[in-house]
Protein backbone atom coordinates (compact mmCIF):
# COMPACT_ATOMS: atom_id res chain seq x y z
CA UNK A 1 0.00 0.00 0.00
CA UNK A 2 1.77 2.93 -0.92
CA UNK A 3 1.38 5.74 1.70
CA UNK A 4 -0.36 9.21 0.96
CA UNK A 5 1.42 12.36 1.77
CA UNK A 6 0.16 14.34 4.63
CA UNK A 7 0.91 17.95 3.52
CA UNK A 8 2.74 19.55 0.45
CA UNK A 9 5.67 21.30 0.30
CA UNK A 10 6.16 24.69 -1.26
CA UNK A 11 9.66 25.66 -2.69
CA UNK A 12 10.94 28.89 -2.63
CA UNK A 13 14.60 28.37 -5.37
CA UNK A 14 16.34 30.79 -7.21
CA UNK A 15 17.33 29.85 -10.44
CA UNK A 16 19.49 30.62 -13.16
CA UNK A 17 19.65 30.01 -17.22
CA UNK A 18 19.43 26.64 -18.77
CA UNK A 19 21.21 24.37 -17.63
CA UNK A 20 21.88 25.97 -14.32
CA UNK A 21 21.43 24.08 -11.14
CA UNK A 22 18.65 25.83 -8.91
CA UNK A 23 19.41 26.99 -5.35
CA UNK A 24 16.40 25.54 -2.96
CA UNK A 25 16.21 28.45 -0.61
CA UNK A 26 13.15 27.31 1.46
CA UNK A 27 10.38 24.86 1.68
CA UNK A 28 7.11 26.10 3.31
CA UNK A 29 3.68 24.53 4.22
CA UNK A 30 1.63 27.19 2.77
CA UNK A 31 1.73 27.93 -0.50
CA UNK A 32 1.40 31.85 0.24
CA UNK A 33 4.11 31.91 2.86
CA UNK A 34 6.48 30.79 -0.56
CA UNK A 35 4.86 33.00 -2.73
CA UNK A 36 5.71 36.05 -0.34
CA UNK A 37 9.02 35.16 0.70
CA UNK A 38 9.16 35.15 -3.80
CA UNK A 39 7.97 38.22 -3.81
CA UNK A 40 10.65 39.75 -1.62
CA UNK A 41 13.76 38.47 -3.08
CA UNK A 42 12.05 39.06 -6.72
CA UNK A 43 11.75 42.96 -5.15
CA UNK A 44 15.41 42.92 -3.15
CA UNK A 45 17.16 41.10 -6.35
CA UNK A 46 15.30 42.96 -9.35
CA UNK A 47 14.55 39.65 -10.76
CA UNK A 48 11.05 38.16 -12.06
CA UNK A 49 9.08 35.66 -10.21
CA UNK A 50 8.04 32.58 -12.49
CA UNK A 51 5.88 29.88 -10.53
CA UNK A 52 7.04 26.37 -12.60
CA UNK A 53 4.42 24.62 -10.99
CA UNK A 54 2.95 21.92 -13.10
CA UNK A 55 5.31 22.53 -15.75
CA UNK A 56 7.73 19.92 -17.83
CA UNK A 57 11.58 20.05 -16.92
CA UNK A 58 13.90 20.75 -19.74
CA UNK A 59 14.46 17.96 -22.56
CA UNK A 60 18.02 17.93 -21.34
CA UNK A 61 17.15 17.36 -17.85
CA UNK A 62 15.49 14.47 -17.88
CA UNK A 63 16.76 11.17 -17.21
CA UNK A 64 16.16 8.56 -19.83
């Protein structure tokens, strides 16, 4: 029986280009504790916030 997962996990990472390896900064229980703690290096850094929730990794990064 394969055991369900009692809560997510929301990870805050700073990434760079392709290729580049991501930095996991945080994990948080609530997904708008990440989103803030986005927000403020996104403000601090002058960088964009992207949410790659639900999207497909790069070709290149996937195992095969």
């Amino acid at each position: 029986m394969m055991a369900t997962p009692t809560h997510a996990v929301y990870e805050v990472n700073l990434c760079g280009g392709k290729g580049a390896e991501p930095l996991n900064v945080r994990g948080f229980s609530r997904c708008e504790d990440a989103n803030a703690l986005a927000r403020q290096f996104a403000g601090a850094l002058k960088i964009p916030v992207k949410d790659f929730v639900d999207t497909e990794p790069d070709t290149d990064d996937v195992d095969g």
